[in-house]
Protein backbone atom coordinates (compact mmCIF):
# COMPACT_ATOMS: atom_id res chain seq x y z
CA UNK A 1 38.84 -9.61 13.30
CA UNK A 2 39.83 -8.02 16.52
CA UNK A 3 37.36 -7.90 19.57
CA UNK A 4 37.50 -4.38 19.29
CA UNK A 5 35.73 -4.56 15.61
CA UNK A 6 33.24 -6.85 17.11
CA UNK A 7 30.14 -5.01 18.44
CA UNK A 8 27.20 -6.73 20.25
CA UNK A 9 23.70 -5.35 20.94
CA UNK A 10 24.79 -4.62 25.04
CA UNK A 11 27.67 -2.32 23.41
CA UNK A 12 24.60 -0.07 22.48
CA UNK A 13 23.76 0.60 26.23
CA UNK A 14 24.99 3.32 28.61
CA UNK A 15 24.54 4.74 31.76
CA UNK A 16 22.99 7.41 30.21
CA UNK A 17 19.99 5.91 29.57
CA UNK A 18 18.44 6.11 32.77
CA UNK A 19 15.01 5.79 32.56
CA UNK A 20 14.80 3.99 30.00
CA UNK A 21 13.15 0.36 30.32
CA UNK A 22 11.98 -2.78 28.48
CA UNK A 23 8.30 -3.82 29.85
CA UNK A 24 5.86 -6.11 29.60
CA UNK A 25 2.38 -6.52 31.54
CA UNK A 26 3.61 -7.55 35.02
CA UNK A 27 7.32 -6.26 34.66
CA UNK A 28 9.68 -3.50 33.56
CA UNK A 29 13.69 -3.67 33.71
CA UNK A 30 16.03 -0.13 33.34
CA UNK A 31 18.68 -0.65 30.21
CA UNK A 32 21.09 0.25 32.55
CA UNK A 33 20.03 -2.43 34.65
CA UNK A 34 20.98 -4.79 32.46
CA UNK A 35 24.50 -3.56 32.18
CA UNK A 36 25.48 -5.07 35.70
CA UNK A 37 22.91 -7.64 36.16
CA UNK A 38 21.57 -10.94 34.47
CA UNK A 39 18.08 -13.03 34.20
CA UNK A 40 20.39 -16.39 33.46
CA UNK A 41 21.09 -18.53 36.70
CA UNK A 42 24.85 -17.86 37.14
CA UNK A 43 25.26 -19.81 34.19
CA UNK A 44 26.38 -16.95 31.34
CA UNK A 45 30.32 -17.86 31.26
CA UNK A 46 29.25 -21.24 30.02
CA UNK A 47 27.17 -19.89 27.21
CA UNK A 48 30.41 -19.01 25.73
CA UNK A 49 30.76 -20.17 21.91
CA UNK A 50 28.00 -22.47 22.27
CA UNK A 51 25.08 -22.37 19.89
CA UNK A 52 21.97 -21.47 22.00
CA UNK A 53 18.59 -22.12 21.58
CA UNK A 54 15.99 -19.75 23.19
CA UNK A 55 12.98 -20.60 24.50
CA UNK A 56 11.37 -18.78 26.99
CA UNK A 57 7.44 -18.70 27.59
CA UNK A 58 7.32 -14.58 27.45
CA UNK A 59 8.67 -11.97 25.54
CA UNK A 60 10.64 -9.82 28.32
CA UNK A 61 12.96 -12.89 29.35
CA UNK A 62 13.92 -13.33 25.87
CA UNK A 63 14.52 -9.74 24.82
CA UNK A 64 16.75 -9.86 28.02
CA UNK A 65 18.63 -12.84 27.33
CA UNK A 66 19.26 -11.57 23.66
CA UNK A 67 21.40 -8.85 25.38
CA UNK A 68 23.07 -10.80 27.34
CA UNK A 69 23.75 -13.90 25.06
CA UNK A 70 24.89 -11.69 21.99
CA UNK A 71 28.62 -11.29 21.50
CA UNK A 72 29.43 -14.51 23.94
CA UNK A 73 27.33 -17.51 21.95
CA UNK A 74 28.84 -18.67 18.54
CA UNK A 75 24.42 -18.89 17.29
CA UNK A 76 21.69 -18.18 18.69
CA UNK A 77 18.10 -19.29 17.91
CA UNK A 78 15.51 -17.67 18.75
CA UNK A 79 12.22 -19.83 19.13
CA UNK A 80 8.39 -18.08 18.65
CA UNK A 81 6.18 -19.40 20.80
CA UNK A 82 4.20 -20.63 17.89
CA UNK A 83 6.65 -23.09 17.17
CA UNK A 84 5.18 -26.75 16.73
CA UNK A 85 7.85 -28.83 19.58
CA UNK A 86 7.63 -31.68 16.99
CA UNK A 87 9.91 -29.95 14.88
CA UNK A 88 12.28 -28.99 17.35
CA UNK A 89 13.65 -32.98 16.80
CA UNK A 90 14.27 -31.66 13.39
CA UNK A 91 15.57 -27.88 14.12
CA UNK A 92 18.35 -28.33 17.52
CA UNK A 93 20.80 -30.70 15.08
CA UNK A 94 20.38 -28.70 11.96
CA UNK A 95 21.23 -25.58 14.04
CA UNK A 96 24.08 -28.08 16.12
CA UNK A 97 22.03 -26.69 19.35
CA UNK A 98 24.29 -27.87 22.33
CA UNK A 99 22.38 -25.71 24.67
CA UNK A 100 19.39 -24.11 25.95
CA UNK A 101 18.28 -20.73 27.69
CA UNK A 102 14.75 -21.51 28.95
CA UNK A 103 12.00 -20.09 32.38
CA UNK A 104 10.68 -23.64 31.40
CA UNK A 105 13.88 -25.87 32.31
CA UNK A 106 11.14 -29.18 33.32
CA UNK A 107 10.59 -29.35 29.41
CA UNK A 108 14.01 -29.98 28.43
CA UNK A 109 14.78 -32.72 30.47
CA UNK A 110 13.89 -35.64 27.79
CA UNK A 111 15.85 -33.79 25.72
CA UNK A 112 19.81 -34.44 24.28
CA UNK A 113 20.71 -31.26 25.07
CA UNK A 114 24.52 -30.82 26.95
CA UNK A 115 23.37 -27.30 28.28
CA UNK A 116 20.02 -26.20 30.28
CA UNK A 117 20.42 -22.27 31.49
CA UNK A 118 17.25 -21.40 33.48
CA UNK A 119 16.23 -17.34 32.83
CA UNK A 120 14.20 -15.69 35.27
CA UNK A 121 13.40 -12.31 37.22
CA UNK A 122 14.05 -10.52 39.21
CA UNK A 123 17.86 -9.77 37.27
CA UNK A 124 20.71 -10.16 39.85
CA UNK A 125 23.75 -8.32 40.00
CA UNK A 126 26.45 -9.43 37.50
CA UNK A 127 29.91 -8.45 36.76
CA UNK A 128 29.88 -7.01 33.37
CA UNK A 129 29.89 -9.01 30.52
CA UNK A 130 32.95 -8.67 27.72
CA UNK A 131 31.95 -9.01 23.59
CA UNK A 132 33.78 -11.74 22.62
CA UNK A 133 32.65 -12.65 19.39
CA UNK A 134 30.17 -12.00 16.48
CA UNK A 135 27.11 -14.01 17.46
CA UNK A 136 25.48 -15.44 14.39
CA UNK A 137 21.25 -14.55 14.69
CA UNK A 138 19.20 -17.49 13.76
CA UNK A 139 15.41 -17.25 13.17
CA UNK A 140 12.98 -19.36 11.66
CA UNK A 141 10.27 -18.59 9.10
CA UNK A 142 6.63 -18.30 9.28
CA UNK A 143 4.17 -19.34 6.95
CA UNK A 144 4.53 -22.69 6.60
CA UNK A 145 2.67 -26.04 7.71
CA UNK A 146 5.85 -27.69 7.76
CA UNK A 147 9.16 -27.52 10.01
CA UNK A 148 10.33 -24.04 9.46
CA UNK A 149 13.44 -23.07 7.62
CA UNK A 150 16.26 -21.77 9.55
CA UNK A 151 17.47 -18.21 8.76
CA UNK A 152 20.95 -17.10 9.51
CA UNK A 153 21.68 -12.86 10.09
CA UNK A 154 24.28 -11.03 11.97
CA UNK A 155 24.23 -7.92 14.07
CA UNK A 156 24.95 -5.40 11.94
CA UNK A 157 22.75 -6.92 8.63
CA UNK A 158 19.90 -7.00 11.21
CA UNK A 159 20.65 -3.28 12.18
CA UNK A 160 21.18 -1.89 9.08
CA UNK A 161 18.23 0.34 8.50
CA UNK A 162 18.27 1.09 12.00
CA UNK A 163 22.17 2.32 11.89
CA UNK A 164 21.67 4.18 8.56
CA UNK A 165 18.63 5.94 10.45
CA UNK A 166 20.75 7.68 12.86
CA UNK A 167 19.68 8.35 16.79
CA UNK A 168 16.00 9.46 17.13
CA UNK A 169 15.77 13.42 17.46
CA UNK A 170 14.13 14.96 20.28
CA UNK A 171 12.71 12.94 23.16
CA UNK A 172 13.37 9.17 22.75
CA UNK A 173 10.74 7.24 21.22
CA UNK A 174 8.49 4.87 23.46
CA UNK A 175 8.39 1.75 21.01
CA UNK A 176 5.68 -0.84 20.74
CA UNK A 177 4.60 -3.60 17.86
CA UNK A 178 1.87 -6.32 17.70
CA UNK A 179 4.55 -8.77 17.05
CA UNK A 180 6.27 -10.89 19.08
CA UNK A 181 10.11 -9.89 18.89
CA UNK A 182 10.99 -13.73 18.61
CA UNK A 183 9.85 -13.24 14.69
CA UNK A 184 11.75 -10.74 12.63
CA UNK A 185 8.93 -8.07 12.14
CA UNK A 186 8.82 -7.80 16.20
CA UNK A 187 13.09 -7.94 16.23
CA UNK A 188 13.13 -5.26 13.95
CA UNK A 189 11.37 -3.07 16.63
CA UNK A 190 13.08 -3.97 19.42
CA UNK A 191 16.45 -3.53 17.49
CA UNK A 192 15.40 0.33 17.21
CA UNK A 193 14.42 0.64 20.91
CA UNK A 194 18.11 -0.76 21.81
CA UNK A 195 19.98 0.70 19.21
CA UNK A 196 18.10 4.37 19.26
CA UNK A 197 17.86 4.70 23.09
CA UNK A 198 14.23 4.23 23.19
CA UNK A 199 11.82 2.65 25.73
CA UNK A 200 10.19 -0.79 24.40
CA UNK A 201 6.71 -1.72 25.56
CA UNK A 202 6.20 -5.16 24.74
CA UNK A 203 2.74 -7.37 23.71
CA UNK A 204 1.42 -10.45 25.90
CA UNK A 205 -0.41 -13.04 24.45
CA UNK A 206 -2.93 -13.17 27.35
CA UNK A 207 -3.97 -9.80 27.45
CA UNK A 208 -7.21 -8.47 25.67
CA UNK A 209 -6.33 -5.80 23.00
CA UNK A 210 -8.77 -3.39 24.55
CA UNK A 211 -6.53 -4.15 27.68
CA UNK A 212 -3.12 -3.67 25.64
CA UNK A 213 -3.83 -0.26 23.77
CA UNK A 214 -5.07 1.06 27.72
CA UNK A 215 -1.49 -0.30 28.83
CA UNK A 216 0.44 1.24 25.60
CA UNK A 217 -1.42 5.04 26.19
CA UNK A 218 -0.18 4.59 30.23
CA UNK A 219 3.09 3.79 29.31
CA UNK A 220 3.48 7.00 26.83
CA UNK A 221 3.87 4.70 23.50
CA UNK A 222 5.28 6.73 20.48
CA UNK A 223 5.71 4.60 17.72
CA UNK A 224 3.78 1.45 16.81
CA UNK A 225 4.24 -1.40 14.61
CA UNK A 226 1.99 -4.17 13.48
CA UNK A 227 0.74 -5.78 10.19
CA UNK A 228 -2.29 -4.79 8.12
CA UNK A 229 -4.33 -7.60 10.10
CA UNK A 230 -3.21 -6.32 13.41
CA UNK A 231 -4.50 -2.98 12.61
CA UNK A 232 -7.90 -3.75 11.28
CA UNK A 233 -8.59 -5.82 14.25
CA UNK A 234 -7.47 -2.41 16.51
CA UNK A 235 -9.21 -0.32 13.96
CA UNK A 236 -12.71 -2.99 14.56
CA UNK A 237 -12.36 -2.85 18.33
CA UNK A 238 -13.00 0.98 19.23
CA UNK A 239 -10.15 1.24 21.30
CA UNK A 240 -8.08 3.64 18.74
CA UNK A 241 -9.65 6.37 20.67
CA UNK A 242 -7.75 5.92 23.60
CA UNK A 243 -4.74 5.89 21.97
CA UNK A 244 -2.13 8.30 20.21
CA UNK A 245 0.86 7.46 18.86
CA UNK A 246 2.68 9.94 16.38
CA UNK A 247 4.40 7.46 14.28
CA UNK A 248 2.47 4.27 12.86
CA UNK A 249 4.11 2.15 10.22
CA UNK A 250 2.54 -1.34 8.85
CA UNK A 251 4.86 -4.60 7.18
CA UNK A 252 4.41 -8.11 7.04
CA UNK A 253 1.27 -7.74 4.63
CA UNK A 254 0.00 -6.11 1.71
CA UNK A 255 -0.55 -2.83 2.94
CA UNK A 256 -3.89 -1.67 0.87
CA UNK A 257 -5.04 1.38 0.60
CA UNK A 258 -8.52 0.93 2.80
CA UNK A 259 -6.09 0.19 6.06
CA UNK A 260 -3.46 3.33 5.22
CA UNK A 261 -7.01 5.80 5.04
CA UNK A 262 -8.47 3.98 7.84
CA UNK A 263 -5.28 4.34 10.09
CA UNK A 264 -5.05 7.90 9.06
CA UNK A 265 -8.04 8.77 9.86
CA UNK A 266 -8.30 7.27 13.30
CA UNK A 267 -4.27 8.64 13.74
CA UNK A 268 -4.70 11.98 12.05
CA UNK A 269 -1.77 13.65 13.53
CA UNK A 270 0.77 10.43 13.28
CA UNK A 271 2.77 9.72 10.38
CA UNK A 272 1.26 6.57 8.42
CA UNK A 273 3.24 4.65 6.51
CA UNK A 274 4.40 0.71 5.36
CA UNK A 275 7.63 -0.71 4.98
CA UNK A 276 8.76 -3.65 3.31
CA UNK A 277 10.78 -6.24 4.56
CA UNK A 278 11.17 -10.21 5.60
CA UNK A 279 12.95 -12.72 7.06
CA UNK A 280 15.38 -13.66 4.56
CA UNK A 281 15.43 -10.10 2.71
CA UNK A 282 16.21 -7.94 5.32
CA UNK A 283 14.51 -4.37 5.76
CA UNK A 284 14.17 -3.38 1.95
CA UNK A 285 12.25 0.18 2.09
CA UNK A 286 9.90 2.59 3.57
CA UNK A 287 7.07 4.22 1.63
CA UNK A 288 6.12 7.13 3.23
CA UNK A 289 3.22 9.25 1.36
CA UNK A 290 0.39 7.53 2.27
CA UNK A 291 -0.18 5.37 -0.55
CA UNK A 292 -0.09 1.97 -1.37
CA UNK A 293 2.65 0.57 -2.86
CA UNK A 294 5.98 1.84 -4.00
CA UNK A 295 7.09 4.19 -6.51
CA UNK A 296 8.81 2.64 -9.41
CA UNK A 297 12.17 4.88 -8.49
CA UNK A 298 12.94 2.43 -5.82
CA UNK A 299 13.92 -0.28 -8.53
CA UNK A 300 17.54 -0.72 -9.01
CA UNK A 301 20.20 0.97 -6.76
CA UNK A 302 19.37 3.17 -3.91
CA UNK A 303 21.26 5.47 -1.65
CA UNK A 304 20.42 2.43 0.86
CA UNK A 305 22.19 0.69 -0.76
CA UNK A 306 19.38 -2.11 -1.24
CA UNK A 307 18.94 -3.27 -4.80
CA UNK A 308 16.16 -4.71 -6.42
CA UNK A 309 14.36 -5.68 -9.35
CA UNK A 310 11.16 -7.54 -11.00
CA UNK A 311 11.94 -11.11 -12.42
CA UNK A 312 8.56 -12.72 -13.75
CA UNK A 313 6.81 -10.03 -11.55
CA UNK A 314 8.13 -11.45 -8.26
CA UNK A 315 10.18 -9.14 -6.62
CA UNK A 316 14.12 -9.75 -5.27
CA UNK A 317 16.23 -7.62 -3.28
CA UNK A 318 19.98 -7.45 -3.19
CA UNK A 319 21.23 -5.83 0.23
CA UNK A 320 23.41 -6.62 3.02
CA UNK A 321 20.63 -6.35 5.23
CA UNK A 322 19.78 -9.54 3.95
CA UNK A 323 20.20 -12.87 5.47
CA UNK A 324 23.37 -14.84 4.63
CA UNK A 325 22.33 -18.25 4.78
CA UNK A 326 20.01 -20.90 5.42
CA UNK A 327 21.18 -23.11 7.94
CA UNK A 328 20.82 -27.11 8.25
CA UNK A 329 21.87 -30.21 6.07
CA UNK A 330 19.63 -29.87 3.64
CA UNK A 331 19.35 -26.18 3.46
CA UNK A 332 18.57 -24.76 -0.51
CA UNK A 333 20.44 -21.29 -1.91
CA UNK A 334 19.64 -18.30 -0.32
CA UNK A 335 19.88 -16.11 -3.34
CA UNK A 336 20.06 -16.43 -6.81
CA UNK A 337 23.42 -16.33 -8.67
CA UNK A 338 23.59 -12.74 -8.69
CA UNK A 339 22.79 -12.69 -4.81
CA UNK A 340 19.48 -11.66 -5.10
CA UNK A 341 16.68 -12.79 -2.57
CA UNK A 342 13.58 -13.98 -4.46
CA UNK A 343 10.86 -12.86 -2.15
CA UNK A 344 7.83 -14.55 -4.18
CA UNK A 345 6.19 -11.23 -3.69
CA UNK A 346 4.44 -10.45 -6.87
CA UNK A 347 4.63 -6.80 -7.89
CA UNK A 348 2.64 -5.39 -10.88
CA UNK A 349 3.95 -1.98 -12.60
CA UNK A 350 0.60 0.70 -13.23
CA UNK A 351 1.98 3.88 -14.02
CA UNK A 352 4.77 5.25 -11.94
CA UNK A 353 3.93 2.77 -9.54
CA UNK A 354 4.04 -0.69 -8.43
CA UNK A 355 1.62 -2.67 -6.74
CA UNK A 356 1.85 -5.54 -4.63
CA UNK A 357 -0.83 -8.33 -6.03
CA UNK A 358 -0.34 -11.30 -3.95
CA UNK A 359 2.29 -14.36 -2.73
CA UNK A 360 3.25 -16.52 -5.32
CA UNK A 361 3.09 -19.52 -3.07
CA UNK A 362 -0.65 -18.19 -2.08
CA UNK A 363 -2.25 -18.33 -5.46
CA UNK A 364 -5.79 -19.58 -5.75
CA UNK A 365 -6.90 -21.57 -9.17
CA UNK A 366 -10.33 -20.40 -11.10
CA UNK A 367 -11.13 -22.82 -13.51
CA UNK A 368 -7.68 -22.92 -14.79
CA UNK A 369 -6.78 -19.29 -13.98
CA UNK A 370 -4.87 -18.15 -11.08
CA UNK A 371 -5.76 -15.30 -8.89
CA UNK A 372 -4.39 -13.35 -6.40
CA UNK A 373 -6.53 -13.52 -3.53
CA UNK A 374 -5.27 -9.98 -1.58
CA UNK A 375 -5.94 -8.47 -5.29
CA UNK A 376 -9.57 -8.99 -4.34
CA UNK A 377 -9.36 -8.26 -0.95
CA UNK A 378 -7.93 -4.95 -1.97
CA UNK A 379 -10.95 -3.83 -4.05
CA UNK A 380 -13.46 -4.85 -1.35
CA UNK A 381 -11.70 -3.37 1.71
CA UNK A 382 -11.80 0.39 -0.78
CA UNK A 383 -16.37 0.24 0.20
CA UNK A 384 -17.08 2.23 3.08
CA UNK A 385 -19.05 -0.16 4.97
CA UNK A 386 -16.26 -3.02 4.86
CA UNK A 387 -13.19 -3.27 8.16
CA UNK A 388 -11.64 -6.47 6.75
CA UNK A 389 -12.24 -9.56 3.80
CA UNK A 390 -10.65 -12.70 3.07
CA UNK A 391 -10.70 -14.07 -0.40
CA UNK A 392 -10.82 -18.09 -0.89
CA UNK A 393 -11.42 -20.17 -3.45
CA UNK A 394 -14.13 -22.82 -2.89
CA UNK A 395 -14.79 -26.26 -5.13
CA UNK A 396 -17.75 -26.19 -8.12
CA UNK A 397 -19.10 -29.08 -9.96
CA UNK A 398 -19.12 -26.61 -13.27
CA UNK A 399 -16.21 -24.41 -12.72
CA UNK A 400 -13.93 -26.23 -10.64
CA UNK A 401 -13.76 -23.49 -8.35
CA UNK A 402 -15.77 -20.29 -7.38
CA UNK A 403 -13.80 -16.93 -5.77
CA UNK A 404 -15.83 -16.85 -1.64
CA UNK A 405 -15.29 -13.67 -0.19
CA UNK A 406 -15.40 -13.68 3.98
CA UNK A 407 -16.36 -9.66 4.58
CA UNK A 408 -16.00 -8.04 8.18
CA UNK A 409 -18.63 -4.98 8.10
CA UNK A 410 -17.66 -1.58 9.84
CA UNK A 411 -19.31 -1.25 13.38
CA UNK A 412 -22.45 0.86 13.09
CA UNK A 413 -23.17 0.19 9.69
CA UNK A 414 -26.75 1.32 8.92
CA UNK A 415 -26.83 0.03 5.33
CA UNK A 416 -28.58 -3.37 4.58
CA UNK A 417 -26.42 -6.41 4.18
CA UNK A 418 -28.06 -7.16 0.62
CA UNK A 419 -27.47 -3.41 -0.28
CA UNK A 420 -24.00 -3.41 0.50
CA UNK A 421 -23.43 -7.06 -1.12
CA UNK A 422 -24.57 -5.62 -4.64
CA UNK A 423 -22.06 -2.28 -4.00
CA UNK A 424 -19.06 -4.79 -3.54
CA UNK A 425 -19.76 -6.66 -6.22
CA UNK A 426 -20.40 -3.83 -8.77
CA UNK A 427 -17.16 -2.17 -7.34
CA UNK A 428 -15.75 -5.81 -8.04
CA UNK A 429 -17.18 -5.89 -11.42
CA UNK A 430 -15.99 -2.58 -12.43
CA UNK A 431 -11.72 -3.26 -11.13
CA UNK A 432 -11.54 -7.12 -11.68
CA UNK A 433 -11.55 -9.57 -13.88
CA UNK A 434 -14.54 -11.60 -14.57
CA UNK A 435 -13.35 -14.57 -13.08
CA UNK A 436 -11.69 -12.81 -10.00
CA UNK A 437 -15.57 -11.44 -9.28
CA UNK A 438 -16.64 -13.41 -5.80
CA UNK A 439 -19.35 -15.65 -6.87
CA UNK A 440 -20.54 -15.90 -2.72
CA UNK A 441 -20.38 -12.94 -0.28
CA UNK A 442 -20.55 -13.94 3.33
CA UNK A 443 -21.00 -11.20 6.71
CA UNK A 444 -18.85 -13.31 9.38
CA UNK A 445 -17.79 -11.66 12.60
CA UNK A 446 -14.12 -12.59 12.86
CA UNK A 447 -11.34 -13.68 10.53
CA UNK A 448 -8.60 -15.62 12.00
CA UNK A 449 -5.21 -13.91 12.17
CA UNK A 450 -2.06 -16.52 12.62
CA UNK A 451 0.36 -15.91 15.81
CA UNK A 452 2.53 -13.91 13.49
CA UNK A 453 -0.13 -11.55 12.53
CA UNK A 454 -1.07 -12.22 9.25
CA UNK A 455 -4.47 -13.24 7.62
CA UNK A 456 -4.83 -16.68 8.05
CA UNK A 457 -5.36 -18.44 3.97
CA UNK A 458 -6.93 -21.51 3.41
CA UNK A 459 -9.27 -23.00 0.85
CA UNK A 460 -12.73 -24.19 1.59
């Protein structure tokens, strides 16, 4: 392949994006700016063909050193924040990391690492930097208690969707998500601001959300991103007032049909809508109409080009969006022998329709039967008076184990607790099994959400 065929994400800029900028809470750097100048420490020549580990303490430094690492590395990794350092012993030789880009260069000195690269700002001027090579994206996945798995992508699977999209019409978007770009939900977003000549306005982990949605109205955010979690927690807080995007999609989660009403109500004059997608998948589809799941049409072949189907009610997707490869010694199959990805996202046809019911991996056992937790969750979240639930299963001496549903109440709820108890569980009653009917209600006043936004699951 010729450099010429080769594309990297800093071929996306121009000069012609002036005014245009990637921001967080403290700074903001011009695209353009980052066509002549750098945030490593002289050292970018070195980076060349070397497989590169990022790890930076904020999400600015490494959305910068993404563009300026991409098409001169051989790999890079990019490293959440999240990320236990134990299993970094386990991660830098299965991803043959022989260097590091890092604001933190004090915590890599123990390390056997050839290659430190400090990142910082202000950027300096730079002489341009020439694509010389495909860079192969690594990420790791969430989810698990254990080390991670490494995920391999290029450029052009992980801008795919974004490609087949075409350049936003009218006045560039003003992007913004709830994830941290470091994950893929959060790269997916800053992809689009790159690729489409948008703005990006990015999160910070320190900063109150009542504090982040005032920052993302000054800054003129368009379109939003986050998970189902991320919105009920913005939907609990109050400050959806003070904010109006015009396009809001939701991924990552089950996207039920409580959150989609909610978020069009508080939104009315965005466009709601969910999309599917994950780290080894790729971006498989959008759904549009307000509703929750995903119209049976979208099995098979699609003018995408993403394929999928229903095996044993999980569903897989064929696409070359998807990731090629896990990466290490000991890494499984990607796909099955037909090159599908098994997501271990169980789907259930009703109609025209299908519905997602749950995680494979995240089933809960009721004397003998298994549930779907989010299957419950989805019935409670439909009562009026309820902003968010968790479903868990909890230990009996007759059954084995009893359904415990954790239920966050709208603010301002006048009903009484007991009142609204007995109106979940006859709305329960009525949609669910018997044995999927929560034996124990409890009001709590949070739920905890894990660093990549998602409901955090465990049994009690």
């Amino acid at each position: 392949m010729s450099p010429r065929e080769v594309f990297a994400l800093r071929d996306y800029l121009s000069p012609e994006l002036k005014g245009r900028a990637i921001s967080d809470a403290r700074h903001s750097v011009s695209l353009t700016d980052i066509l002549s100048q750098t945030c490593l420490d002289g050292c970018r020549s070195k980076l060349s063909g070397r497989s590169v580990l990022l790890s930076m303490s904020g999400q600015l430094l490494s959305g910068l050193a993404m563009i300026e690492i991409d098409g001169i590395a051989r790999r890079m990794l990019l490293c959440p924040p999240d990320l236990n350092p134990d299993h970094l012993n386990a991660l830098i030789p299965d991803a043959g990391i022989d260097a590091v880009v890092t604001d933190q260069p004090e915590r890599w000195t123990d390390k056997d690492v050839p290659l430190v690269v400090t990142a910082g700002l202000p950027v300096t001027p730079a002489r341009p930097a020439p694509t010389e090579r495909a860079t192969e994206w690594l990420m790791l996945t969430s989810g698990t208690s254990g080390v991670p798995k490494i995920v391999g992508h290029t450029l052009e699977g992980l801008s795919g969707a974004i490609v087949a999209e075409g350049p936003a019409r009218g006045t560039p978007p003003v992007w913004a998500t709830f994830y941290d770009i470091r994950r893929y939900g959060g790269l997916q977003i800053f992809l689009r601001a790159i690729i489409g000549g948008g703005s990006m306005v990015l999160s910070d982990f320190h900063e109150t959300l009542a504090d982040h949605v005032a920052r993302l109205h000054a800054r003129g955010v368009t379109h939003i991103s986050g998970t189902p979690s991320h919105w009920r927690k913005l939907l609990m807080s109050g400050s959806a007032a003070s904010f109006a995007p015009r396009y809001v999609r939701l991924s990552g989660e089950i996207a039920d049909q409580a959150v989609l009403d909610g978020l069009a109500q508080a939104f009315p004059n965005a466009s709601v809508g969910h999309a599917y997608a994950s780290t080894e998948a790729g971006v498989g589809f959008a759904v549009n109409d307000g509703r929750e799941g995903f119209p049976a049409s979208l099995i098979g072949a699609n003018r995408d080009g993403v394929e999928m189907k229903v095996v044993d009610g999980s569903l897989r997707i064929r696409s070359k969006r998807a990731a090629h490869a896990y990466v290490g010694k000991a890494a499984a199959a990607l796909t099955d022998a037909d090159g599908f990805v098994d997501t271990g996202d169980m789907v259930e046809l009703r109609g025209d329709r299908y519905y997602f019911v749950g995680r494979r991996g995240g089933i809960i056992n009721i004397g003998g039967l298994k549930v779907h937790p989010e299957e419950i969750e989805a019935v409670i979240n439909r009562h009026a008076a309820v902003r968010m639930s968790r479903a868990k299963s909890r230990r009996s001496p007759i059954t084995g184990a009893i359904v415990v549903a954790d239920v966050i109440l709208t603010a301002g709820t006048a009903a009484r607790p007991e009142d609204i108890r007995d109106e979940i569980l006859s709305d329960c009653r009525a949609s669910l099994a018997s044995h999927k009917v929560p034996a124990v209600i409890r009001f709590v006043e949070a739920l905890d959400v894990t660093p990549a936004g998602k409901l955090v699951r465990s049994d009690a």
